[in-house]
Protein backbone atom coordinates (compact mmCIF):
# COMPACT_ATOMS: atom_id res chain seq x y z
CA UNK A 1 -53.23 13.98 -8.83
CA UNK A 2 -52.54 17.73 -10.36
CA UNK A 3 -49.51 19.32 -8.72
CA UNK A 4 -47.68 22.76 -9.67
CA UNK A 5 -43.83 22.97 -9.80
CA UNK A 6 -41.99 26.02 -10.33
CA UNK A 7 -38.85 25.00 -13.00
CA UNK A 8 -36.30 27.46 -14.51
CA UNK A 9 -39.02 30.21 -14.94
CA UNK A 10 -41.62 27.78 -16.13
CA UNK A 11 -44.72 25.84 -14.60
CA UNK A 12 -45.37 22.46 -14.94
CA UNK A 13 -49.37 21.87 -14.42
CA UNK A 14 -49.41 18.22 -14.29
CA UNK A 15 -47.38 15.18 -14.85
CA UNK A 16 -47.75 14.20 -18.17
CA UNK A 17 -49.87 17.73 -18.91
CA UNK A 18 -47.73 20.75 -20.22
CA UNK A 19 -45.54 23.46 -19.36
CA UNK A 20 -46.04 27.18 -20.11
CA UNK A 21 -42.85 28.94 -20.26
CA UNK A 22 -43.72 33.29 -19.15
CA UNK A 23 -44.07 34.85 -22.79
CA UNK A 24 -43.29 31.25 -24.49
CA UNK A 25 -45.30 28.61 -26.04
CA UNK A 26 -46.77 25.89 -24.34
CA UNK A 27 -44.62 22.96 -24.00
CA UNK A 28 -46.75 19.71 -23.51
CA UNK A 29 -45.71 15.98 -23.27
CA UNK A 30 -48.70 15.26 -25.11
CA UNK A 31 -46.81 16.21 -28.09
CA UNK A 32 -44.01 13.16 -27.24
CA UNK A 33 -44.89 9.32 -28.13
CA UNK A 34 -45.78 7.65 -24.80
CA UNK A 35 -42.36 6.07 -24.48
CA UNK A 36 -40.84 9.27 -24.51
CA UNK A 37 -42.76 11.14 -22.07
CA UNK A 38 -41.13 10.00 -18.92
CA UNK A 39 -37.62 10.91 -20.68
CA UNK A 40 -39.76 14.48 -21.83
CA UNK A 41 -40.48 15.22 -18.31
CA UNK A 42 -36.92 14.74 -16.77
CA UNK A 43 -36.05 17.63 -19.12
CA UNK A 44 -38.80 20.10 -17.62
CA UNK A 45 -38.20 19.08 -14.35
CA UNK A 46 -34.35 19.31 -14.27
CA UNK A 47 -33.18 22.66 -12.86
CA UNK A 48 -29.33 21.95 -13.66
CA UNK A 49 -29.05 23.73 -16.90
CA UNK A 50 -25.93 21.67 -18.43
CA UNK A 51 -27.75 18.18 -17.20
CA UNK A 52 -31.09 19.91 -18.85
CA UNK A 53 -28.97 20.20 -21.94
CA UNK A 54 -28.05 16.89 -22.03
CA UNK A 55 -31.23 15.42 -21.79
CA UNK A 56 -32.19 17.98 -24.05
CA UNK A 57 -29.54 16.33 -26.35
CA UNK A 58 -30.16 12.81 -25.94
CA UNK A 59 -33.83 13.30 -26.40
CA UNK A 60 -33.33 14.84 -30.10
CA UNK A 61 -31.46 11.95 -31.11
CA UNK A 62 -35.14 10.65 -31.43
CA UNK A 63 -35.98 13.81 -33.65
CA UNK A 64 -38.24 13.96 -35.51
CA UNK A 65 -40.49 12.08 -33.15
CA UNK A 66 -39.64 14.53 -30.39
CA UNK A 67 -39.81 17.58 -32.79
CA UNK A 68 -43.06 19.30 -31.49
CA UNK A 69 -41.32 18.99 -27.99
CA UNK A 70 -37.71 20.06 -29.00
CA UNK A 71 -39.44 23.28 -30.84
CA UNK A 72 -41.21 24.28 -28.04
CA UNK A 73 -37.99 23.89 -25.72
CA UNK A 74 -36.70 26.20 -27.93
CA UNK A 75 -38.88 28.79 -28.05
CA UNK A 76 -39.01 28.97 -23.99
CA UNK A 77 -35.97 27.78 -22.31
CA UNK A 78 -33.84 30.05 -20.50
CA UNK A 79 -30.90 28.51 -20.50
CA UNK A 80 -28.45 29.16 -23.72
CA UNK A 81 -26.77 25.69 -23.22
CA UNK A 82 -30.45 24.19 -23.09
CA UNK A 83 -30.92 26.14 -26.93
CA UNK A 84 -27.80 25.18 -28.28
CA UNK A 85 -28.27 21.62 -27.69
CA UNK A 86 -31.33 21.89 -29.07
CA UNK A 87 -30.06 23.67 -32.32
CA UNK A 88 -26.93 21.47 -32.60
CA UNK A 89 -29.30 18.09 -33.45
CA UNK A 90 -32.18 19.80 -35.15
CA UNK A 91 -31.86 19.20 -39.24
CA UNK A 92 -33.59 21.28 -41.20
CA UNK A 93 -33.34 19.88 -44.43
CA UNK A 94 -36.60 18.36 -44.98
CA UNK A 95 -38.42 20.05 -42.65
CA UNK A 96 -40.09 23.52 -42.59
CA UNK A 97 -41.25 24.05 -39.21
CA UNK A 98 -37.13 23.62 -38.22
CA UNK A 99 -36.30 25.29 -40.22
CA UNK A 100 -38.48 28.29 -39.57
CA UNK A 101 -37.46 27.62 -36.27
CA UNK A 102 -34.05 28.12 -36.65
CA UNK A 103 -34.24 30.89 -38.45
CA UNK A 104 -35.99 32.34 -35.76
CA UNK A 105 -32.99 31.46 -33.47
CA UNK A 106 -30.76 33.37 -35.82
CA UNK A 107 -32.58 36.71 -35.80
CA UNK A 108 -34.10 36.88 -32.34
CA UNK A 109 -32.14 34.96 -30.00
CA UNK A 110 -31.03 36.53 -27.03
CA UNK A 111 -27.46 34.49 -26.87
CA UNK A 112 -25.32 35.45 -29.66
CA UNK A 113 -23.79 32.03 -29.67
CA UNK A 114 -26.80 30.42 -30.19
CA UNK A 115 -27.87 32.83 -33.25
CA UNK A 116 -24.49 31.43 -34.93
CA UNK A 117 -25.07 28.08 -34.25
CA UNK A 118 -28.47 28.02 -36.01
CA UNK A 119 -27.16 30.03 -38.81
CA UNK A 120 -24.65 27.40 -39.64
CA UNK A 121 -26.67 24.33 -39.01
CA UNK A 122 -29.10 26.15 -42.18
CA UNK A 123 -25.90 27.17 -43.99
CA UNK A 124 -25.18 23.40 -43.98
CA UNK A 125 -27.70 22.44 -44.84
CA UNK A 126 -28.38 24.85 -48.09
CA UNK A 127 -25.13 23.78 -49.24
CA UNK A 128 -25.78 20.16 -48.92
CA UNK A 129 -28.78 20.48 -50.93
CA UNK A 130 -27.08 22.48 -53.61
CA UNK A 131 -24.08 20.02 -53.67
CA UNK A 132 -26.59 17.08 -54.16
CA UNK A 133 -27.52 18.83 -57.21
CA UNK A 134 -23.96 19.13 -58.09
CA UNK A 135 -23.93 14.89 -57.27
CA UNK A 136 -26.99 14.15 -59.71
CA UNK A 137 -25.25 16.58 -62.34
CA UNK A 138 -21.89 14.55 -61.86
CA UNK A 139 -23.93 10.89 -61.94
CA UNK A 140 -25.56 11.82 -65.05
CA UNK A 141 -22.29 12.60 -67.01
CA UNK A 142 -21.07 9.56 -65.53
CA UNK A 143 -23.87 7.39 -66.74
CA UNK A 144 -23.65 8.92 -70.00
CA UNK A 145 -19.78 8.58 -70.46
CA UNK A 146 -18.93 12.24 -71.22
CA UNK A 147 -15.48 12.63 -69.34
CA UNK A 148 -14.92 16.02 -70.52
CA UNK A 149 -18.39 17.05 -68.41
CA UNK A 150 -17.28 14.27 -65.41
CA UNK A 151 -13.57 16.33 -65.11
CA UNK A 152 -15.34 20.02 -65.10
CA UNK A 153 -18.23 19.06 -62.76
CA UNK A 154 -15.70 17.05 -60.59
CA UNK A 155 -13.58 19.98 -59.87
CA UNK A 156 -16.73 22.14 -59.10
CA UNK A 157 -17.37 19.44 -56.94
CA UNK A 158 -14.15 19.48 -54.81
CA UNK A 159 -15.08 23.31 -54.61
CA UNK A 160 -18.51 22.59 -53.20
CA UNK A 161 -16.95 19.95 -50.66
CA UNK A 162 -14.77 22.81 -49.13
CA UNK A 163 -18.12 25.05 -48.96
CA UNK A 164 -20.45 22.41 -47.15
CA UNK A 165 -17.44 22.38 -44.68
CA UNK A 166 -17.36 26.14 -44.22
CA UNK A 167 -13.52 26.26 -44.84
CA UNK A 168 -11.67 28.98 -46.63
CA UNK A 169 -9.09 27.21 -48.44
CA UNK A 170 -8.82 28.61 -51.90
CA UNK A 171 -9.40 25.95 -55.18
CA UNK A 172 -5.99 26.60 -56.14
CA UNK A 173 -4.45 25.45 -52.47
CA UNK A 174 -6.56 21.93 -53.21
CA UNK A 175 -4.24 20.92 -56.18
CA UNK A 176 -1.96 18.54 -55.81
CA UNK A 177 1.91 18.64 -56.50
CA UNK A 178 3.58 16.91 -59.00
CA UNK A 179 4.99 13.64 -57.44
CA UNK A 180 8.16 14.38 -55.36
CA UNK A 181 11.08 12.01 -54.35
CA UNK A 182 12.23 11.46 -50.93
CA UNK A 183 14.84 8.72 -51.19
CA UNK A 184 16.15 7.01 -54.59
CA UNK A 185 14.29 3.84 -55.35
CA UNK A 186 17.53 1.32 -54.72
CA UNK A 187 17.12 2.30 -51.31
CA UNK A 188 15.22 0.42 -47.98
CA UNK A 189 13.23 3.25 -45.70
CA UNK A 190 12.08 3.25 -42.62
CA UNK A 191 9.07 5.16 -41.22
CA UNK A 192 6.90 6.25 -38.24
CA UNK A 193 3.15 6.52 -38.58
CA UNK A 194 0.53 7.95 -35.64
CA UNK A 195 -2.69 9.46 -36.00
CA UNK A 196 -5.18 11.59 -33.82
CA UNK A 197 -2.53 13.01 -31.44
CA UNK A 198 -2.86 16.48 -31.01
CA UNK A 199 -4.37 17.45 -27.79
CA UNK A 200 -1.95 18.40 -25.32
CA UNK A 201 -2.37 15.68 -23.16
CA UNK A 202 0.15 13.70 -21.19
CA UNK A 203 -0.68 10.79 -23.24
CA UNK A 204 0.07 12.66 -26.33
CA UNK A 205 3.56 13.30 -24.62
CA UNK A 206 3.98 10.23 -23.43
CA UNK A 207 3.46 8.57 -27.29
CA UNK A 208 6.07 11.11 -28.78
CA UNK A 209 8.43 10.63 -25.97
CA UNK A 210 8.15 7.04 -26.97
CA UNK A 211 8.91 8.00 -30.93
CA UNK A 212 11.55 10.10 -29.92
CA UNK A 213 13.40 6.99 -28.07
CA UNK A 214 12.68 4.87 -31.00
CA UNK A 215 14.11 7.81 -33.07
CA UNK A 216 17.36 7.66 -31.49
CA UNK A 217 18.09 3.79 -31.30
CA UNK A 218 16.65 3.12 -34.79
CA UNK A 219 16.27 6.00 -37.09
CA UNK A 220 13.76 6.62 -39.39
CA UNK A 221 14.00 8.52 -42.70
CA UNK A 222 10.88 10.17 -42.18
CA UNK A 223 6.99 10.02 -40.39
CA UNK A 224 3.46 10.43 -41.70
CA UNK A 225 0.72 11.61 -39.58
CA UNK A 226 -2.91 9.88 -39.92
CA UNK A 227 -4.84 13.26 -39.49
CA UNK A 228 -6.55 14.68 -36.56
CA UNK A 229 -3.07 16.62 -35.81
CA UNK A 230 -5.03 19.29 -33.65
CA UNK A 231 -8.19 18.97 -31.31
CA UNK A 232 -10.82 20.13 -30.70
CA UNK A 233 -10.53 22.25 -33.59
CA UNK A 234 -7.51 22.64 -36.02
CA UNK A 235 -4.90 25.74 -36.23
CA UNK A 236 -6.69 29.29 -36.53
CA UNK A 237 -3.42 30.48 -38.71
CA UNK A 238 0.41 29.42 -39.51
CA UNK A 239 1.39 31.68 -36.39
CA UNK A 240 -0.75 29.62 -34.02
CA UNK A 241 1.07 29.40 -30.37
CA UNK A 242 0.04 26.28 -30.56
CA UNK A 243 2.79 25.04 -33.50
CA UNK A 244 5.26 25.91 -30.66
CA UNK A 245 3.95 23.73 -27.45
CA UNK A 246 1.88 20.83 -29.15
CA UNK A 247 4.14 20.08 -32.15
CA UNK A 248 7.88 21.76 -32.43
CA UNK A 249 8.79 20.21 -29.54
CA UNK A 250 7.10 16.92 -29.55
CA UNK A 251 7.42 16.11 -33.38
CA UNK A 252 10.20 18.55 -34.13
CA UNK A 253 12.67 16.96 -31.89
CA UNK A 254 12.61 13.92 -33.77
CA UNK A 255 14.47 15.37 -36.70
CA UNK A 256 12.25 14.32 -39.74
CA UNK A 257 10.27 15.29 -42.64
CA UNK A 258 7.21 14.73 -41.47
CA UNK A 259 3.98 14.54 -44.18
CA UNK A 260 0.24 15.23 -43.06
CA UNK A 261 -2.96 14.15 -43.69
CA UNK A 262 -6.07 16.46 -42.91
CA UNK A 263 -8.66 15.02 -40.13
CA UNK A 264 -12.27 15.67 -39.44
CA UNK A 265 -11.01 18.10 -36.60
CA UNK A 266 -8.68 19.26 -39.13
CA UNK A 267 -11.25 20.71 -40.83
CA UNK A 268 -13.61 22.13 -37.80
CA UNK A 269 -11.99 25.79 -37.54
CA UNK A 270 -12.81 27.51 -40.84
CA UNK A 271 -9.09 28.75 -41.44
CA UNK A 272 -7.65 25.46 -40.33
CA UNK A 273 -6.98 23.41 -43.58
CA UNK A 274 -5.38 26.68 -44.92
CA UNK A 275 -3.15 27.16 -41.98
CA UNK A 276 -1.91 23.57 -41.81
CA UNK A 277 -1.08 24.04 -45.77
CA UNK A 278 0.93 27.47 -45.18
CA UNK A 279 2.79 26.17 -42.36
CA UNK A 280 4.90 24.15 -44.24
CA UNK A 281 6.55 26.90 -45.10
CA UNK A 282 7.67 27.72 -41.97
CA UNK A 283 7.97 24.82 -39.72
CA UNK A 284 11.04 22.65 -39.60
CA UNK A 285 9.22 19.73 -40.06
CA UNK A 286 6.27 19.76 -41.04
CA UNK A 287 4.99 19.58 -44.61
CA UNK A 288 1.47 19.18 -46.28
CA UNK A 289 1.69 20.25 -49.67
CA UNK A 290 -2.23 20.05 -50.79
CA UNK A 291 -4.56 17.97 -48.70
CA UNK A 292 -3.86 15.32 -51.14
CA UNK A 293 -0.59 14.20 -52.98
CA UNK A 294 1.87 11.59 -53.80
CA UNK A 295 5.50 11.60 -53.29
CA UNK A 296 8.36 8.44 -53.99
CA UNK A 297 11.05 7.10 -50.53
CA UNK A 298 12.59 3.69 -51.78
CA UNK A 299 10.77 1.12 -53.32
CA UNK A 300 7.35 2.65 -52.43
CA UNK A 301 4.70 5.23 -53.63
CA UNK A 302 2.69 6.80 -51.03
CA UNK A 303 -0.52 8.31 -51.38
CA UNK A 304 -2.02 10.53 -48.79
CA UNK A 305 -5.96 11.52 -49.28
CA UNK A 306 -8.18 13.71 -47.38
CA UNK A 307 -11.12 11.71 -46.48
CA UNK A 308 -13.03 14.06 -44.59
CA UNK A 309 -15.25 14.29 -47.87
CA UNK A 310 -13.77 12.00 -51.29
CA UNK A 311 -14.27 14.22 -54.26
CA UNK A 312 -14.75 13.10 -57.64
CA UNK A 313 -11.81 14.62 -58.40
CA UNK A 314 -9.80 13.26 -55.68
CA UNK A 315 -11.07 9.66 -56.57
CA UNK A 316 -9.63 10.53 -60.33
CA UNK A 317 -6.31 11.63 -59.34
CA UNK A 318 -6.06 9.08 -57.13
CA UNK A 319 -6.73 6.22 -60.07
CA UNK A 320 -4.79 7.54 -62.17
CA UNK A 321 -1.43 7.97 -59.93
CA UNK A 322 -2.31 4.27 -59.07
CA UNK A 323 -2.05 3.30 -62.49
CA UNK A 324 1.27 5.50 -63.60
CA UNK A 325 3.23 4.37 -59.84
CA UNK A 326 6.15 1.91 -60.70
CA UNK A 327 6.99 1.61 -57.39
CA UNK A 328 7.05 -2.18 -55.78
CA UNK A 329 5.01 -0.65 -52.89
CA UNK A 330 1.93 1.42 -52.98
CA UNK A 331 0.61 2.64 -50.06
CA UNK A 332 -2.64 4.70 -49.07
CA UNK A 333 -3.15 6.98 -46.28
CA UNK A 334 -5.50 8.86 -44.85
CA UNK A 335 -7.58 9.89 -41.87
CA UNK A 336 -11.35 7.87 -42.02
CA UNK A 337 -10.60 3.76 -41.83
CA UNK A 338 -12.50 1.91 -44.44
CA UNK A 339 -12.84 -1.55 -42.51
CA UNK A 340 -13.10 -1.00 -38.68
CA UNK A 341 -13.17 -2.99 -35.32
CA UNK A 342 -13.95 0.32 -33.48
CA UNK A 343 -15.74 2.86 -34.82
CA UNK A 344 -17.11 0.44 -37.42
CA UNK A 345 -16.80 0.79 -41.53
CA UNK A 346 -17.24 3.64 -43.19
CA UNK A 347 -20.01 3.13 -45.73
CA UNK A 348 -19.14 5.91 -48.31
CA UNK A 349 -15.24 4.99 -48.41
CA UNK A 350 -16.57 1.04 -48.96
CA UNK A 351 -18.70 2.24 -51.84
CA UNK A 352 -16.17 4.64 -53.24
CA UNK A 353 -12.31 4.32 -51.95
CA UNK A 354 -12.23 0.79 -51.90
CA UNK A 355 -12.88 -0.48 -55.82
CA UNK A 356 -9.89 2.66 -57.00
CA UNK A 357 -7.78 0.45 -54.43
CA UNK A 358 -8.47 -2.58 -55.28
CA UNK A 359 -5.72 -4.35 -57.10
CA UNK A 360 -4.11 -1.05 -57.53
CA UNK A 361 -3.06 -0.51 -53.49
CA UNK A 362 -1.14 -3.12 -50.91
CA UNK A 363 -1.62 -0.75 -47.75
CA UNK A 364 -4.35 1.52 -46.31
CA UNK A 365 -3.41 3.34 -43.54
CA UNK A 366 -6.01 5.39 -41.01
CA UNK A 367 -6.61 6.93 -37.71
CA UNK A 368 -9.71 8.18 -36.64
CA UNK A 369 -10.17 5.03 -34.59
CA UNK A 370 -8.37 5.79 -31.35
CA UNK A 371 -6.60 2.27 -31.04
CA UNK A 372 -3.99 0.22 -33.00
CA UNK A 373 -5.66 -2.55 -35.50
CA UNK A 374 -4.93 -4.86 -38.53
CA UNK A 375 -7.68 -5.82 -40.57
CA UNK A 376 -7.83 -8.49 -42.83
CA UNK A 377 -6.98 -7.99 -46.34
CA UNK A 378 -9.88 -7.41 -49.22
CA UNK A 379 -9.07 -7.32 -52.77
CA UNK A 380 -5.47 -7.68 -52.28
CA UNK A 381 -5.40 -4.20 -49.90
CA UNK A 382 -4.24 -4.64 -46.10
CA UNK A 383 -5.78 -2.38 -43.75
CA UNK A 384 -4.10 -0.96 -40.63
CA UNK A 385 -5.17 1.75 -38.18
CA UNK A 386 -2.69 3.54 -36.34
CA UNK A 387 -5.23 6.48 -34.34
CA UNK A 388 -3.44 6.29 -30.53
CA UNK A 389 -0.99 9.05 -30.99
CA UNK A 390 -2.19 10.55 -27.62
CA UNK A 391 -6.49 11.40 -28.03
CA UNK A 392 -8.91 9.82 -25.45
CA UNK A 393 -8.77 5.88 -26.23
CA UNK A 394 -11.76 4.56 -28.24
CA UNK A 395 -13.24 0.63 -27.35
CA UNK A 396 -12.07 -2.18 -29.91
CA UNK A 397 -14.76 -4.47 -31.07
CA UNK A 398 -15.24 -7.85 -31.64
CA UNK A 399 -14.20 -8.14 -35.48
CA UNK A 400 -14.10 -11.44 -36.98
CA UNK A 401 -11.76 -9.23 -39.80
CA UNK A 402 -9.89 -8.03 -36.80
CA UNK A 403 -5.91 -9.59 -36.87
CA UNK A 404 -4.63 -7.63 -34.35
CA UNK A 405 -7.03 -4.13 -32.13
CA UNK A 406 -5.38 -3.40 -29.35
CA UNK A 407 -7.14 0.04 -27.62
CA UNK A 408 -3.58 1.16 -26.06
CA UNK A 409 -1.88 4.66 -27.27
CA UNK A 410 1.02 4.05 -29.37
CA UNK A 411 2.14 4.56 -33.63
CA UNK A 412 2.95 2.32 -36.29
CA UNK A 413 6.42 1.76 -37.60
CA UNK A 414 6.91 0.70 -41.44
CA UNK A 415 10.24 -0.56 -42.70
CA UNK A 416 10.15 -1.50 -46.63
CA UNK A 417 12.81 -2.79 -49.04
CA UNK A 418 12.56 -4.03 -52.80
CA UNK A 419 10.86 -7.08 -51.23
CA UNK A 420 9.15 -6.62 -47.82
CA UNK A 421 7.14 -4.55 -46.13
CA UNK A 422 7.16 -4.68 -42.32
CA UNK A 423 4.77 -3.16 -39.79
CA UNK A 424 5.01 -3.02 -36.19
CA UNK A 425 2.69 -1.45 -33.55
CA UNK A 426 4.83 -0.18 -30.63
CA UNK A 427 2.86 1.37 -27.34
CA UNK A 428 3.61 4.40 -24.87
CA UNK A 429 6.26 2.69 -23.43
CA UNK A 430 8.18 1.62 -26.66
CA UNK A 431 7.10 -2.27 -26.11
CA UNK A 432 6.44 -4.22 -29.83
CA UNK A 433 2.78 -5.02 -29.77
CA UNK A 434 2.52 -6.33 -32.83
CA UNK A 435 4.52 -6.95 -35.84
CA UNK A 436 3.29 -7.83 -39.46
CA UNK A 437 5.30 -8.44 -43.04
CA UNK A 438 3.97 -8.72 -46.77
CA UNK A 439 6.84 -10.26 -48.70
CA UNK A 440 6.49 -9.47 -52.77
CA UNK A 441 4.67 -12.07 -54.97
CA UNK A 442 2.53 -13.27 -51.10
CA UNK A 443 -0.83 -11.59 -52.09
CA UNK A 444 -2.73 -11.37 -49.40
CA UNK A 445 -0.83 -13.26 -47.20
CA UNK A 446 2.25 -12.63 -45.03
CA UNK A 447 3.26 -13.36 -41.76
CA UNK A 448 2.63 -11.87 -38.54
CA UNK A 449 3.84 -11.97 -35.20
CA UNK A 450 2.92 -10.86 -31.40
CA UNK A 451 5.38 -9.25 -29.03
CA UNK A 452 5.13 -7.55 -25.52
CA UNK A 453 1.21 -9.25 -24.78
């Protein structure tokens, strides 16, 4: 039976027929397999526009079976949300007619926003392909064992990284420090850890409450963060109002040093990285030197990495400061988990982290996951995620790895002296989770215990 139905400016001939959009291109179901069609149709017959735009969305996660479709959306839909979703899960990189399309969206679109959006999807994507270059160019000096070739391209490399990511942090603001010294090696420290935090939220507020109680009946000598220190996007500049309500007087109050690692988020505003760097200088507490370094407190070296994208160059440094340490303790952190029982393992960080770790490293520390784990240790590293500083809670999986995942808000105190190393997961409300100790010369053993459930 053929029916017409008037729909956001377009008419729908048929079920299962097409849809001619006035002045735009036909949009036809035809064009989707069969088991997409009924999904095809709830789009052009939705008259919401933000529930058009997430069907929209979820469709194009079948791209490029749904491209014809998708391309056609785009050409006719009224609805600026409806483009952008569109845009936002299109990939040119292999594929002309997208990116024709897109390029399109950039110089015609009506919505200025959506213009941008399709700009940077194809600036992406042009500097991925140029990067991959870069890669091949690496691998082959690799493969052929010239170092002096591996170093140079590496550092054009790191350069590139920055550029895929649209950031404007300057080369010479990616070099690391010389190692520093918090606390002379004779001496036992104490430390908080928490990860993916800064939001605003009460539960953010609620976790450093918590570390600010802890603060005062056990002190620590200083705190790391785990990356993800800002959402949705990081800091536009060091004079941000938001250093003054969503860190001075949650982190500030607790009276510490407190060293940084860059997060995905980190790295979404363009000026971000740069502005977490800068405000070192003018914080009371807050320091990240480079997005990676290395710095000394007691018996232990710690390493923090940005692994929003591991450089060649990062992976060197980071072998190399392995090698020199002559601390009792080395110890890893960063933002991306390697092993995971929520978000699942990170491929690349498997393939490429893990072997400059292994036998070098006794601790990896993450975030990213939203929840408190332990994973079981490979190649002599332990692996502990400490991502519930205050961000919406993320699901814990069933992990046969898994020692402890517990998807509760809380951070991670370490306590380490010339021959243990102690970590305990506390929650919200200050109650011990979990607790956890390598003792020197155990491997990958140690003892753990529960607390509080």
């Amino acid at each position: 039976m053929r029916f017409t139905l008037i729909v956001f400016g377009v008419v729908l001939l048929g079920a299962g027929s097409s849809l001619q959009s006035d002045g735009g291109p036909e949009i036809s179901l035809a064009t989707l397999p069969l088991e997409l069609r009924e999904r095809g149709q709830a789009v052009l017959g939705q008259r919401d526009p933000e529930k058009r735009a997430r069907l929209a969305a979820n469709l194009a996660t079948r791209e490029p079976a749904a491209r014809d479709f998708l391309l056609a959306l785009l050409e006719s839909d009224p609805a600026p949300g409806v483009r952008s979703a569109v845009v936002d899960r299109l990939s040119p990189r292999t594929d002309p007619a997208v990116r024709q399309a897109l390029e399109r969206r950039v110089a015609t679109d009506p919505d200025v926003q959506v213009s941008l959006l399709a700009f940077e999807q194809l600036r992406i994507q042009q500097a991925r392909h140029l990067a991959q270059l870069l890669h091949e160019r690496l691998e082959r000096a690799r493969a052929g064992g010239d170092r002096a070739a591996l170093l140079r391209l590496a550092a054009e490399q790191e350069r590139w990284a920055s550029v895929v990511r649209g950031s404007m942090l300057p080369s010479f603001m990616q070099v690391p420090p010389a190692p520093f010294v918090l606390k002379p090696v004779a001496e036992p420290i104490r430390l908080l850890a928490f990860g993916d935090f800064g939001t605003g939220s009460r539960d953010q507020k609620r976790v450093a409450a918590a570390m600010q109680r802890f603060q005062r009946r056990t002190p620590a000598d200083f705190a790391i963060t785990l990356g993800d220190n800002f959402y949705v996007t990081g800091r536009a500049s060091p004079t941000d109002p938001r250093w003054r309500t969503q860190w001075e007087p949650l982190y500030g109050a607790l009276g510490l040093q407190i060293y940084a690692t860059l997060g995905n988020h980190d790295w979404d505003w363009v000026d971000g990285p740069a502005a977490e760097i800068l405000y070192s200088n003018l914080g009371s507490s807050w320091r990240l030197p480079a997005p990676y370094y290395t710095f000394t407190a007691g018996p232990a070296q710690f390493f923090a990495l940005d692994t929003d994208e591991v450089s060649e160059a990062q992976l060197q440094w980071l072998r190399s400061a392995l090698e020199k340490s002559q601390a009792q303790w080395k110890i890893v952190f960063g933002h991306h988990p390697i092993y995971s029982a929520g978000y699942g393992d990170r491929a690349a960080l498997v393939e490429q982290l893990l072997p400059v770790l292994a036998g070098r490293a006794d601790v990896y520390l993450a975030g990213h996951d939203h929840n408190l784990q332990h994973l079981r240790p490979d190649h002599g590293v332990h692996f502990f995620i400490s991502g519930g500083g205050g961000a919406r809670l993320r699901p814990v999986t069933p992990d046969p790895r898994a020692l402890f995942a517990r998807s509760t808000h809380g951070f991670a105190v370490i306590a380490v002296d010339a021959r243990r190393l102690e970590i305990q997961f506390h929650d919200a409300e200050l109650v011990l989770l979990y607790r956890y100790t390598l003792a020197v010369g155990s491997g990958s053993g140690g003892s753990r215990s529960r607390q509080g459930g």
